[in-house]
PDB file of N, CA and C in Angstrom:
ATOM      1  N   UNK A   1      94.475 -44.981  12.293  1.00  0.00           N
ATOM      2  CA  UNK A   1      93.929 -44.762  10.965  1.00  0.00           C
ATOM      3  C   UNK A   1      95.040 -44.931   9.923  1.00  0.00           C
ATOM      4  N   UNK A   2      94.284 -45.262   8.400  1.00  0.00           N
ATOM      5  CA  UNK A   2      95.868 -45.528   7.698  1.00  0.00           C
ATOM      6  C   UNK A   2      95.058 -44.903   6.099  1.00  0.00           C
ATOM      7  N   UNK A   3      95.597 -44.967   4.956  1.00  0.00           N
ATOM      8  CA  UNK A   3      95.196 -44.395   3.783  1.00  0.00           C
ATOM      9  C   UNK A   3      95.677 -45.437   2.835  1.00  0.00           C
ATOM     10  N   UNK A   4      96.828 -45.891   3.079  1.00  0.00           N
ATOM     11  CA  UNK A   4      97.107 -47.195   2.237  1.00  0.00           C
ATOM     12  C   UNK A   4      98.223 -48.502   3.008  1.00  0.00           C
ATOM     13  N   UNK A   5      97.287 -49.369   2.451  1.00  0.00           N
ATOM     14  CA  UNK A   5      97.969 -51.261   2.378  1.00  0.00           C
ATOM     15  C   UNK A   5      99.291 -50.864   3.227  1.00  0.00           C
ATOM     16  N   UNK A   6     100.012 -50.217   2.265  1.00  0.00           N
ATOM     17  CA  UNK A   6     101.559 -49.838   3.013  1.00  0.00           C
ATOM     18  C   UNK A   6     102.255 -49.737   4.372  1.00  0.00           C
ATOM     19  N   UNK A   7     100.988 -48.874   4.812  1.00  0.00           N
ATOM     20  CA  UNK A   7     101.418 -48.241   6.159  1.00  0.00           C
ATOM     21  C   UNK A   7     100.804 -49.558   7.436  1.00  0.00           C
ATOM     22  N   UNK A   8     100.300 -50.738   6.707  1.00  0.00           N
ATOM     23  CA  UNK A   8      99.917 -51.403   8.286  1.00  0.00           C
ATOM     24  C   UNK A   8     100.692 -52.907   7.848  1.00  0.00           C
ATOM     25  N   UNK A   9     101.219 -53.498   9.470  1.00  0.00           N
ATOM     26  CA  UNK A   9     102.164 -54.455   9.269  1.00  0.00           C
ATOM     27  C   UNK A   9     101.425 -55.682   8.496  1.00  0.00           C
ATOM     28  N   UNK A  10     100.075 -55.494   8.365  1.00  0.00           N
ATOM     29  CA  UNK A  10      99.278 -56.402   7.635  1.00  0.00           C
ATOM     30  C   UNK A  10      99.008 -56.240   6.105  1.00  0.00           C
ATOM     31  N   UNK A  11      99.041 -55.340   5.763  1.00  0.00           N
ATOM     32  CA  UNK A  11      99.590 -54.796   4.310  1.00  0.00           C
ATOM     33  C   UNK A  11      98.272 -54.922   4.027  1.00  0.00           C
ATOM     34  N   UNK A  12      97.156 -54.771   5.271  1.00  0.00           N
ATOM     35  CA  UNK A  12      95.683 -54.187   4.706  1.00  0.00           C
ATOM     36  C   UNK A  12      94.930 -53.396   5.710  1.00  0.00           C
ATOM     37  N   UNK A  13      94.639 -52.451   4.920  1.00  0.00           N
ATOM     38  CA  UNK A  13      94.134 -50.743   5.208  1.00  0.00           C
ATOM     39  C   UNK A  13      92.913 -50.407   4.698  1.00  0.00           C
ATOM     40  N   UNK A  14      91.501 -51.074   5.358  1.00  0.00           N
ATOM     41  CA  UNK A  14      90.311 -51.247   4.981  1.00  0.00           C
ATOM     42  C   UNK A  14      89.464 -50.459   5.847  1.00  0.00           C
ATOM     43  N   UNK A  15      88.323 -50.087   5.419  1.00  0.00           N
ATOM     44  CA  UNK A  15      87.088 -49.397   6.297  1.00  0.00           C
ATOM     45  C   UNK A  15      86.654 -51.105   7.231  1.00  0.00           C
ATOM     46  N   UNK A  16      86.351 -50.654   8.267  1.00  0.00           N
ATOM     47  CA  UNK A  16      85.504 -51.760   9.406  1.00  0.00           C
ATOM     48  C   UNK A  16      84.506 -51.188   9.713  1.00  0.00           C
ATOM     49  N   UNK A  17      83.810 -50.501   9.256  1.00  0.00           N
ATOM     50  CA  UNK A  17      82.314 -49.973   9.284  1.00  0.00           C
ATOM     51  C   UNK A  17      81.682 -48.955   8.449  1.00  0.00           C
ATOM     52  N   UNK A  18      80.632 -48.304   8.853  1.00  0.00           N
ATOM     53  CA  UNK A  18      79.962 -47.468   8.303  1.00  0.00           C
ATOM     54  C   UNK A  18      80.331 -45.817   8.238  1.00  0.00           C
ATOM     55  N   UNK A  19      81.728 -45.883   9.076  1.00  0.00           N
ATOM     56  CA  UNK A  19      82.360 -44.557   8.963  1.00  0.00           C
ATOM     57  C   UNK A  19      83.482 -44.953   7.613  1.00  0.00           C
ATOM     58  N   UNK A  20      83.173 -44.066   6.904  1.00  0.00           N
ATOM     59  CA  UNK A  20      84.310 -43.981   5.672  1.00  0.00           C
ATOM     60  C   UNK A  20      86.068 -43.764   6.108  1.00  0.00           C
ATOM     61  N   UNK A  21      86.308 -43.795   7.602  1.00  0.00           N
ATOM     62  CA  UNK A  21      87.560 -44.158   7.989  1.00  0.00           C
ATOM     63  C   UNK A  21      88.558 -45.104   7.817  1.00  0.00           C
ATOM     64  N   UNK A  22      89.557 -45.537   7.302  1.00  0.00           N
ATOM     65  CA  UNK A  22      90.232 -46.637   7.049  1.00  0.00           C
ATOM     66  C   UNK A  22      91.082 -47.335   8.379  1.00  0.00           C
ATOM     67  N   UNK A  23      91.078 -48.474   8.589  1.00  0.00           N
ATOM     68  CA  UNK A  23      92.503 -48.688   9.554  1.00  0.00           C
ATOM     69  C   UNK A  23      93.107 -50.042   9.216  1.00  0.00           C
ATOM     70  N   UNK A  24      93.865 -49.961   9.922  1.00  0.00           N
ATOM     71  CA  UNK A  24      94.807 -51.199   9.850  1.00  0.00           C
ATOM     72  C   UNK A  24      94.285 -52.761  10.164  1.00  0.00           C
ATOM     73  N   UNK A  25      93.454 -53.657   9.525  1.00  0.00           N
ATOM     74  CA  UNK A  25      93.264 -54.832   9.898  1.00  0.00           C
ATOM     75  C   UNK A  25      93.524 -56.182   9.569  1.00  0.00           C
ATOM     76  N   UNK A  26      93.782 -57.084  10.205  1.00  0.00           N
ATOM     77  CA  UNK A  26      94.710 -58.423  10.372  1.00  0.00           C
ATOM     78  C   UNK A  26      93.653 -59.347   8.830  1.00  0.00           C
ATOM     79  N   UNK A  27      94.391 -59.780   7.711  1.00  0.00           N
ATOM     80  CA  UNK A  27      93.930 -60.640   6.572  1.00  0.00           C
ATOM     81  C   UNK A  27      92.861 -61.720   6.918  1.00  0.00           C
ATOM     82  N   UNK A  28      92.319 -62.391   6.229  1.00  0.00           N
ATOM     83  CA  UNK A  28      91.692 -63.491   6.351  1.00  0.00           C
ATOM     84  C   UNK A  28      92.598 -64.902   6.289  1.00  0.00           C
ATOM     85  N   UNK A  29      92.029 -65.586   6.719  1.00  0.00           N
ATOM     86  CA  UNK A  29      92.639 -66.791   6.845  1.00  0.00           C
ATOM     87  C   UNK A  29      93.672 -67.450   5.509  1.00  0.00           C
ATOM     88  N   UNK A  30      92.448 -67.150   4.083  1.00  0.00           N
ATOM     89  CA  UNK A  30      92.719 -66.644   3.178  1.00  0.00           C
ATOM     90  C   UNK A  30      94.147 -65.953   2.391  1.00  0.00           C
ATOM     91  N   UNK A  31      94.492 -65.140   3.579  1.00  0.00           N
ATOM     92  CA  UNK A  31      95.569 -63.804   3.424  1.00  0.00           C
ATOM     93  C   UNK A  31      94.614 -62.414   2.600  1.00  0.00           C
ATOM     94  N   UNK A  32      93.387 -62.204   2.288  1.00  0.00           N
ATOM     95  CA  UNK A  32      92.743 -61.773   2.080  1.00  0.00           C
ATOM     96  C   UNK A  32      92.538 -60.028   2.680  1.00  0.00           C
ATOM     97  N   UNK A  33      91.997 -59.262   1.993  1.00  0.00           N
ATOM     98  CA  UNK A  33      92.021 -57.990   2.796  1.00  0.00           C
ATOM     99  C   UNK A  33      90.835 -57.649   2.300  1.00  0.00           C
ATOM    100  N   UNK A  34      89.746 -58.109   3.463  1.00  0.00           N
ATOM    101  CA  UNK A  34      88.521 -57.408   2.564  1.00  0.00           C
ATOM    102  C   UNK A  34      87.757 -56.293   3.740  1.00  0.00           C
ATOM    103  N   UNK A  35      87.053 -55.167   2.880  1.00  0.00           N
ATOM    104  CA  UNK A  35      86.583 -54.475   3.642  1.00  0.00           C
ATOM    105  C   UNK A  35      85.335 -54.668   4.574  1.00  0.00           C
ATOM    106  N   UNK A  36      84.933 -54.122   5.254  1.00  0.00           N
ATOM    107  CA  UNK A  36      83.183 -54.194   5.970  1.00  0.00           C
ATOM    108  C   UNK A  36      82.743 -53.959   4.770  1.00  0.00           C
ATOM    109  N   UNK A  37      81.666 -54.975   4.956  1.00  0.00           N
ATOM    110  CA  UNK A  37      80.402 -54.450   3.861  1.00  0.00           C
ATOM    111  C   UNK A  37      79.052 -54.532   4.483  1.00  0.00           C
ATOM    112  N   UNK A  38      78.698 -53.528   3.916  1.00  0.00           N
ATOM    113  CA  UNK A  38      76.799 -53.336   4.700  1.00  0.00           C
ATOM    114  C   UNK A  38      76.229 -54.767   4.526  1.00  0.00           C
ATOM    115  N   UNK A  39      75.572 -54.558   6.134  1.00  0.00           N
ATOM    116  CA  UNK A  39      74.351 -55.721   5.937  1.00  0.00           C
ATOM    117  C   UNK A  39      73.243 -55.383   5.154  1.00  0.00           C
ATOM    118  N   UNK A  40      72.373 -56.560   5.226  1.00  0.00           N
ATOM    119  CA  UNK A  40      70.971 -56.395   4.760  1.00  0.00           C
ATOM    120  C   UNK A  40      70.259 -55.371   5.233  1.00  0.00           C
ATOM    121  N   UNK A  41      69.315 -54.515   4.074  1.00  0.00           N
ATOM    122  CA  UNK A  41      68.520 -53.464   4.906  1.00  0.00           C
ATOM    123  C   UNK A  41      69.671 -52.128   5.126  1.00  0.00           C
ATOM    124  N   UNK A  42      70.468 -52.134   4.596  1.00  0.00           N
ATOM    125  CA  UNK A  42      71.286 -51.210   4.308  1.00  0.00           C
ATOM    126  C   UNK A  42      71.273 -49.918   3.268  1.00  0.00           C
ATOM    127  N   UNK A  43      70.972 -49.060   2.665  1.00  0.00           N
ATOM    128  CA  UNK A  43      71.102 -48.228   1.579  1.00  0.00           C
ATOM    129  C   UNK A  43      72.389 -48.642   0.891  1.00  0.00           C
ATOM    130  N   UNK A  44      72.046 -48.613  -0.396  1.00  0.00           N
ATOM    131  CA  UNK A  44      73.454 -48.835  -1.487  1.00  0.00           C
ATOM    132  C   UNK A  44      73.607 -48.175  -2.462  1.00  0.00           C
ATOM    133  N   UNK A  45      74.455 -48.150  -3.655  1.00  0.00           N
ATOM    134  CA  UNK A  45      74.175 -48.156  -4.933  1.00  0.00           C
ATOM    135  C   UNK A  45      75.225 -48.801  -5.770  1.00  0.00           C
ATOM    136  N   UNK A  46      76.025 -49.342  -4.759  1.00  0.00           N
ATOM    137  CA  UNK A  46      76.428 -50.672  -5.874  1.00  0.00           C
ATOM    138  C   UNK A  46      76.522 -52.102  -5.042  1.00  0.00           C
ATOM    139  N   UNK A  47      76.593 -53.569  -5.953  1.00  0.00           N
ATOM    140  CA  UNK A  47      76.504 -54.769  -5.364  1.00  0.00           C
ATOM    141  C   UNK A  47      77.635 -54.674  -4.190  1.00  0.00           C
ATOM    142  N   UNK A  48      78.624 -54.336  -5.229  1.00  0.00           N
ATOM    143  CA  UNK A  48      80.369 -54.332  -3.923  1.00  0.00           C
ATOM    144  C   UNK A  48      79.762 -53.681  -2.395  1.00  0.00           C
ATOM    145  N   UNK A  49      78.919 -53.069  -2.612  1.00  0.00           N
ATOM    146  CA  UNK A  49      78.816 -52.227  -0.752  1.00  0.00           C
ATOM    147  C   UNK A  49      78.181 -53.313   0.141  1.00  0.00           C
ATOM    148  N   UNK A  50      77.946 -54.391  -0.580  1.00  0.00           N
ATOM    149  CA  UNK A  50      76.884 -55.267   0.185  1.00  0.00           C
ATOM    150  C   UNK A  50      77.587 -56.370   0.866  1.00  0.00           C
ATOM    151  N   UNK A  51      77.135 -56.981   2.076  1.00  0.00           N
ATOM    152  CA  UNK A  51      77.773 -58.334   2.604  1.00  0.00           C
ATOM    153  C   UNK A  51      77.414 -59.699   1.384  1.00  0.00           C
ATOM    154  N   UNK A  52      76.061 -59.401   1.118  1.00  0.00           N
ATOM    155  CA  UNK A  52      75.661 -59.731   0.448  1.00  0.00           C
ATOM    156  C   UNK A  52      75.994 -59.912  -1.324  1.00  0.00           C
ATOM    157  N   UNK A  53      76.390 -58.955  -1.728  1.00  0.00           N
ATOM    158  CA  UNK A  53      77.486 -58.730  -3.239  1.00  0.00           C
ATOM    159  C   UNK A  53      75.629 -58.001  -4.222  1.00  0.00           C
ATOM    160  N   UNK A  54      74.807 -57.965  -3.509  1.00  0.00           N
ATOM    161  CA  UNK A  54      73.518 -57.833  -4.110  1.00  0.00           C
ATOM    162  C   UNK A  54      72.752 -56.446  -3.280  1.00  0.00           C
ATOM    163  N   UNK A  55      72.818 -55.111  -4.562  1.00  0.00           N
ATOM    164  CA  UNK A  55      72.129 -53.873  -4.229  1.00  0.00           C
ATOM    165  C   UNK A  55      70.911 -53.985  -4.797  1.00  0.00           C
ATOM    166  N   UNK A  56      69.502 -54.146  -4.502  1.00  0.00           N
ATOM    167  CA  UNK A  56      68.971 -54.175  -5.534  1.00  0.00           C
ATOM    168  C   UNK A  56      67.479 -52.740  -4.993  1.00  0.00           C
ATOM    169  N   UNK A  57      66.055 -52.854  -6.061  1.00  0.00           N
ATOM    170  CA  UNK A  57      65.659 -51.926  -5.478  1.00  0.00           C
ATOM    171  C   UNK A  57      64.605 -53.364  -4.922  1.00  0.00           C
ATOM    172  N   UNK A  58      63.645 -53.000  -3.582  1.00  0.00           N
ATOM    173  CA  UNK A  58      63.111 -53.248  -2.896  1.00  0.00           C
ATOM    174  C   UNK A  58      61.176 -53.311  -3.047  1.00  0.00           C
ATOM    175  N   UNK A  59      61.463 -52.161  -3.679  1.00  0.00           N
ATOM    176  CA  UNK A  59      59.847 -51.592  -3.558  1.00  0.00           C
ATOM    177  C   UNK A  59      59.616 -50.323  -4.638  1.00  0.00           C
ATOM    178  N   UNK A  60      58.166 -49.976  -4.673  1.00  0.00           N
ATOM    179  CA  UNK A  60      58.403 -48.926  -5.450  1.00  0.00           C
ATOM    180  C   UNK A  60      59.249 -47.767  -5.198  1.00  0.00           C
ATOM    181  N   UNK A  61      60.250 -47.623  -4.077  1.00  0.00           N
ATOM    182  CA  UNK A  61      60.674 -46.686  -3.559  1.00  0.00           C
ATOM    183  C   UNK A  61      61.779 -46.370  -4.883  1.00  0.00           C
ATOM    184  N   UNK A  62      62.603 -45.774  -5.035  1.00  0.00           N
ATOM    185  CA  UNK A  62      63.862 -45.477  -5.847  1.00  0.00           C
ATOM    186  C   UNK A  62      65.135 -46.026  -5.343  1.00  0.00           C
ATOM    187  N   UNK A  63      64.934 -45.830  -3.749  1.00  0.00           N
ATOM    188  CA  UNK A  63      66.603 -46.286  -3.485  1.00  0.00           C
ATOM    189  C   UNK A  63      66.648 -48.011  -3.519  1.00  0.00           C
ATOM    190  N   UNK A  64      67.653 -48.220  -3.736  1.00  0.00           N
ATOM    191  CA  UNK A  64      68.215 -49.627  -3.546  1.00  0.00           C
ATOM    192  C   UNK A  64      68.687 -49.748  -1.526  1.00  0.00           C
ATOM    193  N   UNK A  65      68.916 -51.169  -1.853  1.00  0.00           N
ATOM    194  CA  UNK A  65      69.117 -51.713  -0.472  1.00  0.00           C
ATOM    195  C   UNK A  65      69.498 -52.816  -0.539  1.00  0.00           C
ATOM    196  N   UNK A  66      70.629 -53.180   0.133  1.00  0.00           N
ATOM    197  CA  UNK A  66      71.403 -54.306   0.457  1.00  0.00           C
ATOM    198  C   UNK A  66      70.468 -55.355   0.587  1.00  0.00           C
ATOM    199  N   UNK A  67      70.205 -56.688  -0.082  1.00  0.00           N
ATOM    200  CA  UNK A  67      69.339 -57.952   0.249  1.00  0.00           C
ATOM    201  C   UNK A  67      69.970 -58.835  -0.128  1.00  0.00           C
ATOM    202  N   UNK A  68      69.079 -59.795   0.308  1.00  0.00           N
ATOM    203  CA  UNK A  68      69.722 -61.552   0.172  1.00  0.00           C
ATOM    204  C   UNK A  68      69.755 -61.884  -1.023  1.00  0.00           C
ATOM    205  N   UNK A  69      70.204 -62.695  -1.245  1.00  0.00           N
ATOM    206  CA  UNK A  69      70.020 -63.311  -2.692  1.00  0.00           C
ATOM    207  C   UNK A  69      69.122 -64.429  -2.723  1.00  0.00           C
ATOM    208  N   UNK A  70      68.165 -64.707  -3.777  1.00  0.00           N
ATOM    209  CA  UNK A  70      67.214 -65.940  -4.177  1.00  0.00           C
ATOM    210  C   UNK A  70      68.099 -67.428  -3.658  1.00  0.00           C
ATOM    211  N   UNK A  71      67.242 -68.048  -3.692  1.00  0.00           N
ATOM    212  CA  UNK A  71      67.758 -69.434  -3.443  1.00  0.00           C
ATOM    213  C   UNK A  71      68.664 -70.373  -4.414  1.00  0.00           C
ATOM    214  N   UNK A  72      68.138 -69.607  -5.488  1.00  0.00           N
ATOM    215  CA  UNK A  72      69.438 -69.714  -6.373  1.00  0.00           C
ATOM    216  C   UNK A  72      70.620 -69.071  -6.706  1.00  0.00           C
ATOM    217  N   UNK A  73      71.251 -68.134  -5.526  1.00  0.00           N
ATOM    218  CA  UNK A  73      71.726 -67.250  -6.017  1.00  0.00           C
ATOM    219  C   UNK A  73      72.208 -65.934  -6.651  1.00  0.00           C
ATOM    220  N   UNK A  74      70.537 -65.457  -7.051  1.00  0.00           N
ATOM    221  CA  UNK A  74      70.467 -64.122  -7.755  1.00  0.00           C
ATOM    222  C   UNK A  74      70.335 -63.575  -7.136  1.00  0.00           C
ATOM    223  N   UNK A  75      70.355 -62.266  -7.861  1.00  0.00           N
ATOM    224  CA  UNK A  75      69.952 -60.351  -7.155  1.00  0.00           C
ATOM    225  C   UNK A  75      68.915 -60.151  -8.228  1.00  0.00           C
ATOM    226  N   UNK A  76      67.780 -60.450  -7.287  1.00  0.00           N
ATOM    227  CA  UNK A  76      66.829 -60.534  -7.665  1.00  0.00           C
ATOM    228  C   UNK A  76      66.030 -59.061  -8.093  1.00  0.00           C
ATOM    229  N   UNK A  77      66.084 -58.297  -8.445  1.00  0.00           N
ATOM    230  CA  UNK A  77      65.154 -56.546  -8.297  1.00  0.00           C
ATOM    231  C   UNK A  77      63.589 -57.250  -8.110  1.00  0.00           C
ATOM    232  N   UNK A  78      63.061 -56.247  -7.333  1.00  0.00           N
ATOM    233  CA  UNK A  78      61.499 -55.725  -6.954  1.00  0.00           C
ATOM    234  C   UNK A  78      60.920 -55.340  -8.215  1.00  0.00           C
ATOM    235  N   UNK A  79      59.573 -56.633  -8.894  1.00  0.00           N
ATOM    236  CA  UNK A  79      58.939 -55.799  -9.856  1.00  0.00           C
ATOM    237  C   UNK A  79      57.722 -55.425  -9.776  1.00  0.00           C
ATOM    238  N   UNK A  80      56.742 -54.497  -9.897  1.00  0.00           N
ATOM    239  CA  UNK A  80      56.085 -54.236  -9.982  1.00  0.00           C
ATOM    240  C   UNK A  80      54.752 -55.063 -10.606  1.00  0.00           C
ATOM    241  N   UNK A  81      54.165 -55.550 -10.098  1.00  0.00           N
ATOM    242  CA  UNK A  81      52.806 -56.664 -10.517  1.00  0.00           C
ATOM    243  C   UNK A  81      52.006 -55.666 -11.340  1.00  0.00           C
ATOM    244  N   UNK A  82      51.916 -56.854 -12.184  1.00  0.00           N
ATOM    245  CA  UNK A  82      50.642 -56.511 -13.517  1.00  0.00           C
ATOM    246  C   UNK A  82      49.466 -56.077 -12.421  1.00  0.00           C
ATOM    247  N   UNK A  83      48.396 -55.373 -13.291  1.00  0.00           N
ATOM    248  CA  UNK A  83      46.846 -55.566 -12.618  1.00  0.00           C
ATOM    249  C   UNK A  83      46.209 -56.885 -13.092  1.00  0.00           C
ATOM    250  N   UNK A  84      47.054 -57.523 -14.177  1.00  0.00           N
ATOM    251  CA  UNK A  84      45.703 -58.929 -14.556  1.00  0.00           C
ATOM    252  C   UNK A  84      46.308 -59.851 -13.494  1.00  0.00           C
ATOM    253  N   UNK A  85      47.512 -59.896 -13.083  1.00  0.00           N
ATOM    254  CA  UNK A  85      48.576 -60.937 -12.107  1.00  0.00           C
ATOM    255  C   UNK A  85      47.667 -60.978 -10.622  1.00  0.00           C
ATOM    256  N   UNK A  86      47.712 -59.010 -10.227  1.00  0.00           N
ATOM    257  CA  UNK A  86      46.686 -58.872  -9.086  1.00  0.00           C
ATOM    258  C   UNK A  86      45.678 -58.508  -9.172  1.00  0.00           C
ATOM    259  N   UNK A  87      44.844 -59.736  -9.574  1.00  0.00           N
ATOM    260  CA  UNK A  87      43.211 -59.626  -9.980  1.00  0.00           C
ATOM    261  C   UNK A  87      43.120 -61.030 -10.009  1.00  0.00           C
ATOM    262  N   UNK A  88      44.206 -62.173  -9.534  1.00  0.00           N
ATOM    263  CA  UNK A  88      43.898 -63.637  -9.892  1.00  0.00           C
ATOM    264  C   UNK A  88      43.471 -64.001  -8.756  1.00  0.00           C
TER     265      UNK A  88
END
Protein backbone atom coordinates (compact mmCIF):
# COMPACT_ATOMS: atom_id res chain seq x y z
CA UNK A 1 0.00 0.00 0.00
CA UNK A 2 1.36 3.59 -0.56
CA UNK A 3 -0.33 7.29 0.11
CA UNK A 4 1.81 9.14 -2.31
CA UNK A 5 3.58 9.09 -6.08
CA UNK A 6 6.80 9.27 -3.87
CA UNK A 7 6.95 6.21 -2.12
CA UNK A 8 6.66 3.73 -5.37
CA UNK A 9 9.69 3.17 -7.78
CA UNK A 10 7.05 4.10 -10.42
CA UNK A 11 6.31 7.46 -9.03
CA UNK A 12 2.53 6.25 -9.25
CA UNK A 13 0.38 5.52 -6.20
CA UNK A 14 -3.19 4.91 -7.53
CA UNK A 15 -6.42 2.98 -6.33
CA UNK A 16 -6.76 -0.45 -8.74
CA UNK A 17 -10.23 -0.97 -7.70
CA UNK A 18 -13.24 -0.46 -5.84
CA UNK A 19 -11.48 -0.51 -2.44
CA UNK A 20 -10.42 3.13 -1.70
CA UNK A 21 -6.81 1.56 -1.00
CA UNK A 22 -3.89 2.99 -2.91
CA UNK A 23 -0.76 0.97 -4.23
CA UNK A 24 2.07 1.12 -6.16
CA UNK A 25 1.43 0.65 -10.03
CA UNK A 26 3.71 0.40 -13.18
CA UNK A 27 2.70 3.89 -15.78
CA UNK A 28 1.17 3.56 -19.05
CA UNK A 29 2.92 3.20 -22.03
CA UNK A 30 2.22 6.80 -22.13
CA UNK A 31 4.34 7.24 -18.73
CA UNK A 32 0.91 8.00 -17.46
CA UNK A 33 -0.48 7.24 -13.88
CA UNK A 34 -4.00 6.73 -14.09
CA UNK A 35 -6.29 5.34 -11.57
CA UNK A 36 -9.12 2.34 -11.86
CA UNK A 37 -12.14 3.80 -12.87
CA UNK A 38 -15.65 2.24 -12.50
CA UNK A 39 -17.19 0.45 -15.26
CA UNK A 40 -20.50 0.86 -16.73
CA UNK A 41 -23.47 0.27 -14.39
CA UNK A 42 -21.47 1.50 -11.65
CA UNK A 43 -22.87 4.20 -8.98
CA UNK A 44 -21.11 7.68 -9.28
CA UNK A 45 -21.28 11.22 -8.71
CA UNK A 46 -18.75 12.55 -10.75
CA UNK A 47 -17.65 11.97 -14.68
CA UNK A 48 -13.78 11.40 -13.32
CA UNK A 49 -15.09 8.02 -11.38
CA UNK A 50 -16.05 6.62 -14.69
CA UNK A 51 -14.02 4.37 -17.31
CA UNK A 52 -16.15 5.99 -19.28
CA UNK A 53 -15.39 10.01 -18.17
CA UNK A 54 -19.55 10.03 -18.22
CA UNK A 55 -21.79 9.95 -14.67
CA UNK A 56 -25.00 10.54 -15.74
CA UNK A 57 -28.65 9.83 -14.26
CA UNK A 58 -30.25 6.73 -15.91
CA UNK A 59 -33.87 6.72 -15.05
CA UNK A 60 -36.23 8.33 -12.91
CA UNK A 61 -34.19 7.02 -10.10
CA UNK A 62 -31.89 9.97 -8.40
CA UNK A 63 -28.62 8.23 -8.42
CA UNK A 64 -26.34 8.55 -11.33
CA UNK A 65 -24.39 5.69 -12.95
CA UNK A 66 -21.44 5.21 -14.91
CA UNK A 67 -22.62 4.88 -18.92
CA UNK A 68 -21.46 4.94 -22.35
CA UNK A 69 -21.36 7.76 -24.21
CA UNK A 70 -23.73 8.54 -27.48
CA UNK A 71 -22.28 7.86 -30.71
CA UNK A 72 -21.21 11.07 -30.83
CA UNK A 73 -19.51 11.27 -27.91
CA UNK A 74 -21.77 12.78 -25.27
CA UNK A 75 -22.99 12.18 -21.66
CA UNK A 76 -26.03 12.00 -22.55
CA UNK A 77 -28.66 12.36 -19.07
CA UNK A 78 -32.05 10.29 -18.97
CA UNK A 79 -35.06 12.57 -19.80
CA UNK A 80 -38.16 12.13 -18.90
CA UNK A 81 -40.85 11.89 -22.01
CA UNK A 82 -43.55 14.36 -22.55
CA UNK A 83 -47.20 12.69 -22.38
CA UNK A 84 -47.92 14.26 -26.04
CA UNK A 85 -44.23 12.43 -27.20
CA UNK A 86 -45.89 9.13 -25.38
CA UNK A 87 -49.21 9.24 -26.93
CA UNK A 88 -47.63 9.20 -30.68
Amino acid sequence: MCEHNSECQSDCCVTSSLDPQKFCTPRTVFLQCVPWRKPNGYLCEEHSECRSKCCIRTSHSPNRFCSAKSIFLQCVSWRKVSMEQGNQ
